[in-house]
N, C-alpha and C. Protein backbone atom coordinates (compact mmCIF):
# COMPACT_ATOMS: atom_id res chain seq x y z
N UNK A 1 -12.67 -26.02 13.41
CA UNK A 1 -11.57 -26.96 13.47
C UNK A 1 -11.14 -27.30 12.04
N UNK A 2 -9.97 -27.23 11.82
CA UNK A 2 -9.17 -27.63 10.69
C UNK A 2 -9.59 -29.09 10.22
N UNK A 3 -9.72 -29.15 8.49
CA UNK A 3 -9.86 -30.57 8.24
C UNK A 3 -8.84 -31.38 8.48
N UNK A 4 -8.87 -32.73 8.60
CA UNK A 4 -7.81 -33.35 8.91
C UNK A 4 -7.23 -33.90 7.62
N UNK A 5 -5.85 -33.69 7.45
CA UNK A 5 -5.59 -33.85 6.27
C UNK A 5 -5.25 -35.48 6.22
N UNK A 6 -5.27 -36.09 4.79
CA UNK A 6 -4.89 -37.50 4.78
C UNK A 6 -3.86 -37.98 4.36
N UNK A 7 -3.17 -39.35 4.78
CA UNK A 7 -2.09 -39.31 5.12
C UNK A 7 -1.12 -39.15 3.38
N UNK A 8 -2.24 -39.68 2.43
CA UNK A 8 -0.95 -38.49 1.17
C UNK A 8 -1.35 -37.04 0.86
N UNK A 9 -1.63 -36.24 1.90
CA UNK A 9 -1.79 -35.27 1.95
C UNK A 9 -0.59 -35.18 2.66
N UNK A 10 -0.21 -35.10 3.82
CA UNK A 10 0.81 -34.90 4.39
C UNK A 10 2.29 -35.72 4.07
N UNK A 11 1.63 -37.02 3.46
CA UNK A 11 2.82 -37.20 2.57
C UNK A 11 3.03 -36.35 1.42
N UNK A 12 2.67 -35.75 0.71
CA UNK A 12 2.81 -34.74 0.26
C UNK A 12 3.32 -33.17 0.43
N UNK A 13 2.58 -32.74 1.42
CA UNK A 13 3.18 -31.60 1.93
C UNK A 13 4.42 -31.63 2.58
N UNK A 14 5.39 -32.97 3.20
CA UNK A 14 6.26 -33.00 3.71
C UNK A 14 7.24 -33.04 2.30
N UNK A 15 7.20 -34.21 1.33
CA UNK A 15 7.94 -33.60 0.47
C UNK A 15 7.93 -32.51 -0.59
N UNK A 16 7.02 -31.56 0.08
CA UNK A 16 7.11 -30.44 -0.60
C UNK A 16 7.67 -29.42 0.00
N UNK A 17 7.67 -29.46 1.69
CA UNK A 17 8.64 -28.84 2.80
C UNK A 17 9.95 -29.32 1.92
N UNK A 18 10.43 -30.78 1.93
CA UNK A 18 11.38 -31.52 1.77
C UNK A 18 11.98 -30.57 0.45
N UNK A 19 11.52 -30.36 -0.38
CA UNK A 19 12.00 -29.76 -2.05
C UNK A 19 12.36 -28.43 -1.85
N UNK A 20 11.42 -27.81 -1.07
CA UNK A 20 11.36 -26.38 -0.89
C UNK A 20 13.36 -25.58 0.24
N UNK A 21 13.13 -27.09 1.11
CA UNK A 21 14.31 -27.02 1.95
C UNK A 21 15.78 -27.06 0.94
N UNK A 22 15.34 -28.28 -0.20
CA UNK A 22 16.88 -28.15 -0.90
C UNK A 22 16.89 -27.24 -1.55
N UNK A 23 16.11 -26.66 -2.41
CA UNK A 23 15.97 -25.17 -2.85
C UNK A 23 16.83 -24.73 -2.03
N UNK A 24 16.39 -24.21 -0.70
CA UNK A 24 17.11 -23.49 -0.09
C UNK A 24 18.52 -23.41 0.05
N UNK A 25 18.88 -24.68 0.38
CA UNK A 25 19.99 -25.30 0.65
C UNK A 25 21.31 -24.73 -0.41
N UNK A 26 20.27 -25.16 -1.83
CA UNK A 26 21.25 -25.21 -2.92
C UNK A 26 21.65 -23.47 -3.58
N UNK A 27 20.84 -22.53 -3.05
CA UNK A 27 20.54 -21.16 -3.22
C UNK A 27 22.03 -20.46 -2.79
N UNK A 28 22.39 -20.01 -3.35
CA UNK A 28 23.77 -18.62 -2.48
C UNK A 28 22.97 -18.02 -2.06
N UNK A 29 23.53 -17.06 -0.48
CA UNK A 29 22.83 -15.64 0.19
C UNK A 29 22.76 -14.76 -0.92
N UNK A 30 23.41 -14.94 -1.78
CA UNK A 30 23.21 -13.40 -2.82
C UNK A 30 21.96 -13.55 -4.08
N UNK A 31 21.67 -15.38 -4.33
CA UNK A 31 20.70 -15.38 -5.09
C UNK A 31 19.43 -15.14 -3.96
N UNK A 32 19.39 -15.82 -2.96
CA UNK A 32 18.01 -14.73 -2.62
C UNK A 32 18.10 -14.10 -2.06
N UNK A 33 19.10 -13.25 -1.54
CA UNK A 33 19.20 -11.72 -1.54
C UNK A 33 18.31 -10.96 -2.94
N UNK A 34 18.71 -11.41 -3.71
CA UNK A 34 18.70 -10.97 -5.25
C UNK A 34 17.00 -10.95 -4.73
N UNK A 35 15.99 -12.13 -5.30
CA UNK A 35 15.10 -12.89 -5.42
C UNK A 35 14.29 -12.04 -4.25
N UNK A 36 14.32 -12.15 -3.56
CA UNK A 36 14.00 -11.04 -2.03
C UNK A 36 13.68 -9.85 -2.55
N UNK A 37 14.94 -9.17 -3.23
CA UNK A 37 14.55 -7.61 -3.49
C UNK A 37 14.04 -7.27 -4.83
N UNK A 38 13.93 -8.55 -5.44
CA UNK A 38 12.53 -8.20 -6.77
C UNK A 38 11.35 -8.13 -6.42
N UNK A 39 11.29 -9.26 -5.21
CA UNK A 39 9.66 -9.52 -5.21
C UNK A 39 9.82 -8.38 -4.25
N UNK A 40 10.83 -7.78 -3.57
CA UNK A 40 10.07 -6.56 -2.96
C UNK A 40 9.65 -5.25 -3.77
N UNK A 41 10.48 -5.36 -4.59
CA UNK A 41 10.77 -4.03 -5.44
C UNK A 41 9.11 -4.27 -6.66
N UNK A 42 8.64 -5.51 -6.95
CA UNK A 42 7.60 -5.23 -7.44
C UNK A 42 6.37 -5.16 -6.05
N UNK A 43 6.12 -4.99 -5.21
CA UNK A 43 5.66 -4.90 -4.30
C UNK A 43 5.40 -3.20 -3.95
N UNK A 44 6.12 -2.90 -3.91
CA UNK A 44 6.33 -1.52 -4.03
C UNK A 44 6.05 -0.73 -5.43
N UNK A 45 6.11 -0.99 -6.63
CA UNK A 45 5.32 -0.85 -8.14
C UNK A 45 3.88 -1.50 -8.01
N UNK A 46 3.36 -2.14 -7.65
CA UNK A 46 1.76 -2.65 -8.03
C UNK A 46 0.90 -3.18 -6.81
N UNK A 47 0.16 -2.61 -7.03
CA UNK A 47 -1.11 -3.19 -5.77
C UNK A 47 -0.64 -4.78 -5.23
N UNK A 48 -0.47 -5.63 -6.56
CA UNK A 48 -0.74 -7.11 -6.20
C UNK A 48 -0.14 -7.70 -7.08
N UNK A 49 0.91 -8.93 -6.94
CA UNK A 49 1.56 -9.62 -7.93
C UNK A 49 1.04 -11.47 -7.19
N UNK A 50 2.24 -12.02 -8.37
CA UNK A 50 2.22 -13.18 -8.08
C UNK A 50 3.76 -13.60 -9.04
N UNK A 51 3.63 -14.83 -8.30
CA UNK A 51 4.99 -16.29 -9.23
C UNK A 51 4.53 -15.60 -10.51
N UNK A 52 3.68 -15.69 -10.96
CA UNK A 52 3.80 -15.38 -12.66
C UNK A 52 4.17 -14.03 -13.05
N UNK A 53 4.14 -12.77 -12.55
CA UNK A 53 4.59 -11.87 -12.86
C UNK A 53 5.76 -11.77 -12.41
N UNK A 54 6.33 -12.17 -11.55
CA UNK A 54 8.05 -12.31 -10.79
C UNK A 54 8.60 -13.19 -12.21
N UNK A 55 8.15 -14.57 -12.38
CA UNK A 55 8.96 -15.30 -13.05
C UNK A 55 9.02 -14.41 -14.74
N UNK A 56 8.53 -13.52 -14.99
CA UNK A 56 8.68 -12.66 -16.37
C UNK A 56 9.80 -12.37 -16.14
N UNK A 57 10.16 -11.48 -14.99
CA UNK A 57 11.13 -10.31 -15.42
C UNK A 57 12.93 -11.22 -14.21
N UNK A 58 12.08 -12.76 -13.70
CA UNK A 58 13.39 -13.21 -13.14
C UNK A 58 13.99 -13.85 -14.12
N UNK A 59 15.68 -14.25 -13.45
CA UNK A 59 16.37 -15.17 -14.58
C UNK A 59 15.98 -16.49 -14.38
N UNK A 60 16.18 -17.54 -15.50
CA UNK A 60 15.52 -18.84 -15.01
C UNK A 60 15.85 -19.70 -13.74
N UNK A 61 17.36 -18.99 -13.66
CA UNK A 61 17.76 -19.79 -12.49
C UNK A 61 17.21 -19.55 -11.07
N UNK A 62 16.71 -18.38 -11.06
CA UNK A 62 15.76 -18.14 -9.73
C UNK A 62 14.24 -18.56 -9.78
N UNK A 63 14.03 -18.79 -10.82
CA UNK A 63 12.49 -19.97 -10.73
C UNK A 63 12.51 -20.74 -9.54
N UNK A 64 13.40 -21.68 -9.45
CA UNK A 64 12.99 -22.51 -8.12
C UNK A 64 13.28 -22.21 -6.83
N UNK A 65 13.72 -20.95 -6.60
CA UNK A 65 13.84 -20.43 -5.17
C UNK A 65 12.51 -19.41 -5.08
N UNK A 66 11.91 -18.94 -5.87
CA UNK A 66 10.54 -17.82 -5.99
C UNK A 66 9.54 -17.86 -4.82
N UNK A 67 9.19 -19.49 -4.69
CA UNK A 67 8.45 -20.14 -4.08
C UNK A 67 8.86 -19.74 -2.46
N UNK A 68 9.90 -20.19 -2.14
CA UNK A 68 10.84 -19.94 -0.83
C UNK A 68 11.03 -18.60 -0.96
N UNK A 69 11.43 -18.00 -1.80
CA UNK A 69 11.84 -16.60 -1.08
C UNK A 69 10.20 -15.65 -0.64
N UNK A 70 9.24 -15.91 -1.63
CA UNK A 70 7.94 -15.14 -1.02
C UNK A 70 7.53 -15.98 0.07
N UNK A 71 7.58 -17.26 0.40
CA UNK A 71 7.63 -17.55 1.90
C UNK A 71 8.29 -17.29 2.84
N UNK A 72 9.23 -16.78 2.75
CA UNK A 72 10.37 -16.04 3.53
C UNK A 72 10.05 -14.89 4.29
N UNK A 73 9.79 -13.92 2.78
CA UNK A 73 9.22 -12.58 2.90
C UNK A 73 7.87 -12.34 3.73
N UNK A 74 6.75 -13.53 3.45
CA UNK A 74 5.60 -13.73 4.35
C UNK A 74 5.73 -14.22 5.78
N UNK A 75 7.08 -14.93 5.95
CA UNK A 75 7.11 -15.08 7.40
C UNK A 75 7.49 -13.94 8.07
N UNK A 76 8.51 -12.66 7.50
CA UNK A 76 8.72 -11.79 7.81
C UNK A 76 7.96 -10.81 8.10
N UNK A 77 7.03 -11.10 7.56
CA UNK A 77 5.78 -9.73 7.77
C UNK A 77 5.79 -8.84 6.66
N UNK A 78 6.64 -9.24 5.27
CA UNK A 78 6.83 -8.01 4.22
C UNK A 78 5.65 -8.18 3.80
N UNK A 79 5.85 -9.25 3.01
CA UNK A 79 4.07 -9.35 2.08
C UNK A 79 2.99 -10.09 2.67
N UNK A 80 1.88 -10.24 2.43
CA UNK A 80 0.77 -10.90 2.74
C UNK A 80 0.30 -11.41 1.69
N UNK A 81 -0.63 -12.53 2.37
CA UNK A 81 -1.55 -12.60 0.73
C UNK A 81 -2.89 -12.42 0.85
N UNK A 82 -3.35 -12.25 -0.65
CA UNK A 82 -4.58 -11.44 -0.46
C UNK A 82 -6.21 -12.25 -0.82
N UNK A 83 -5.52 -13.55 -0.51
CA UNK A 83 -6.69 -14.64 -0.31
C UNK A 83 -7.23 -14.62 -1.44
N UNK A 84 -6.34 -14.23 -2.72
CA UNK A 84 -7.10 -14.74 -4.06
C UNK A 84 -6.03 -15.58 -4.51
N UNK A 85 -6.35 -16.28 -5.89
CA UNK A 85 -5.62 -17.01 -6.67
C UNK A 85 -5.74 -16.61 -7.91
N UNK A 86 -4.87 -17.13 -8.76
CA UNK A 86 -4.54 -16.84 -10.24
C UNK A 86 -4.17 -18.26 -10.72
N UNK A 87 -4.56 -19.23 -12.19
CA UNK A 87 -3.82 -19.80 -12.33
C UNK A 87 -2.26 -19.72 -12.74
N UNK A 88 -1.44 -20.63 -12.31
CA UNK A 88 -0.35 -20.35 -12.69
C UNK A 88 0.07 -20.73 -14.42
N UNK A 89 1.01 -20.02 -14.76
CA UNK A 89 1.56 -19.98 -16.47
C UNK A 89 3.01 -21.21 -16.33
N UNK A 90 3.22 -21.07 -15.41
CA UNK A 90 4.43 -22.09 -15.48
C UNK A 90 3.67 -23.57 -16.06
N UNK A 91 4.54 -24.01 -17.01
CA UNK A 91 4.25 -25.42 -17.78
C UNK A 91 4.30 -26.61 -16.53
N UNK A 92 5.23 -26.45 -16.19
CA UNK A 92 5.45 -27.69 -15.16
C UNK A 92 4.22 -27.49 -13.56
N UNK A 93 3.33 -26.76 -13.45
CA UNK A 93 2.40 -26.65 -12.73
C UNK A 93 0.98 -27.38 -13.44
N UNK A 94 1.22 -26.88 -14.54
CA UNK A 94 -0.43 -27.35 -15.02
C UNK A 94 -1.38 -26.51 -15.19
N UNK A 95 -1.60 -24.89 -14.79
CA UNK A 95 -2.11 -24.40 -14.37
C UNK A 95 -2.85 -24.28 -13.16
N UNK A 96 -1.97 -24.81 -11.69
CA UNK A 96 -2.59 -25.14 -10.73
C UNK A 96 -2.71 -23.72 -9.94
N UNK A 97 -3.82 -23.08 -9.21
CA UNK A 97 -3.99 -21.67 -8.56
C UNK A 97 -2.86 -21.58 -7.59
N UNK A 98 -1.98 -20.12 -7.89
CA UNK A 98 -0.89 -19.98 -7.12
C UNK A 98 -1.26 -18.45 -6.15
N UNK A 99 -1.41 -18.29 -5.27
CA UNK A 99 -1.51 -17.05 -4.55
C UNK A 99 -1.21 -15.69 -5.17
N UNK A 100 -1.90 -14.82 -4.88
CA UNK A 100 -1.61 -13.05 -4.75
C UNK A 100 -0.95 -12.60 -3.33
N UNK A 101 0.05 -11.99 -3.86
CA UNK A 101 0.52 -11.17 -2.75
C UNK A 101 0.14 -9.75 -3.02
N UNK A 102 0.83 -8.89 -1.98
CA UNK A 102 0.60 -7.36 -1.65
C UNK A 102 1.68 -7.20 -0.71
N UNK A 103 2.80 -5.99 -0.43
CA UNK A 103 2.97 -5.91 0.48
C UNK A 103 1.94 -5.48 1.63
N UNK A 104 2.78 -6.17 3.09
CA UNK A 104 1.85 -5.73 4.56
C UNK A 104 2.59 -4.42 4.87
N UNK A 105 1.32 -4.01 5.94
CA UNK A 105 1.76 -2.69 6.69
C UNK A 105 3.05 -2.73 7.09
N UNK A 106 3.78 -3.92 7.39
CA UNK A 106 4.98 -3.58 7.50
C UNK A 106 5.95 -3.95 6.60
N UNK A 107 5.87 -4.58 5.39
CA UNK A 107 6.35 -3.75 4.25
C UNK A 107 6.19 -2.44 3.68
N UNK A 108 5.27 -2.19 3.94
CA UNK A 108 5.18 -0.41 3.52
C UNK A 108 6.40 0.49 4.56
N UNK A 109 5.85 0.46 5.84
CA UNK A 109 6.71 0.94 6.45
C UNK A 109 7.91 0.76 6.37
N UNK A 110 8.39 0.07 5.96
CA UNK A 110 9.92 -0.30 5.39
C UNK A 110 10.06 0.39 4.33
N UNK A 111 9.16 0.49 3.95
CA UNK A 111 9.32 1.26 1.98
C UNK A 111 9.58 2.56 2.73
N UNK A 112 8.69 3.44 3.39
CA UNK A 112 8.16 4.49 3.90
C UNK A 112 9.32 5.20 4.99
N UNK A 113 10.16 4.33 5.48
CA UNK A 113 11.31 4.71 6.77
C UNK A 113 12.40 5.15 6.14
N UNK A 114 12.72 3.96 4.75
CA UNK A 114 13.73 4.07 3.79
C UNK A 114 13.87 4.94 2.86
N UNK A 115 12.98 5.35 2.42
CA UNK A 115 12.95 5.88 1.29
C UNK A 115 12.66 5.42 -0.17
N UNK A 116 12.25 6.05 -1.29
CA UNK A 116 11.88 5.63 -2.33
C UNK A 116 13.14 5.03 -3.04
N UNK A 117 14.30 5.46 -3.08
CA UNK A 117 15.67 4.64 -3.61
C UNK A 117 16.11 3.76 -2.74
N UNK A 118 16.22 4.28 -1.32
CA UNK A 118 16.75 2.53 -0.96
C UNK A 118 15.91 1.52 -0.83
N UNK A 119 14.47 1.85 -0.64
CA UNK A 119 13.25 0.90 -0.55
C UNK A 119 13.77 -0.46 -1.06
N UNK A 120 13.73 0.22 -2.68
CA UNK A 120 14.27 -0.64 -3.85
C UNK A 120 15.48 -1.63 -4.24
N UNK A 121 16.45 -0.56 -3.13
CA UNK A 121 17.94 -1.03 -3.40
C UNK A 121 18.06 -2.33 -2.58
């Protein structure tokens, strides 16, 4: 059975749903369109990434959608994570442990149906 979380725990996690939602909100379809097909496209280059290797090669303005779009991608079934952590490099974290991804079997298969150029595209 799950611990029970306390109540600024879930005050917490709600305004972090809450932040994560205006992110969204405030995002164009084409910035995470964009944001979507990096973190897929490094997914497809390396065993295993994370926020810190995405936020190198993103522009700053997609920093705060990163978060949401690899949750996106994980509800979809693209990536998984691989139950490790890394601290994070972003200043405004602290170095707090941020997840590893990988694409899932059915991100591959998407890579694999498509092809090696449109995988990417």
């Amino acid at each position: 059975m799950p611990r029970k979380l306390t109540t600024a725990e879930r005050l917490a996690s709600t305004d972090k749903d809450d932040q994560l939602a205006d992110i969204v909100d405030r995002a164009s379809n084409w910035d995470r369109f964009l944001v979507q097909q990096a973190i897929y496209a490094f997914g497809l280059t390396r065993d295993t990434f994370s926020a810190n290797d995405l936020r190198d090669v993103l522009p700053e303005l997609s920093h705060g959608f990163l978060g949401a779009a690899m949750n996106g991608l994980r509800q979809g079934g693209v990536i998984e994570h691989t139950r490790q952590y890394v601290p994070s490099t972003s200043p405004a974290t602290h170095g707090h442990p941020i997840a590893v991804w990988r694409l899932s079997v059915r991100g591959l298969l998407i890579a694999e149906t498509r092809g090696p150029r449109q995988a990417a595209a």
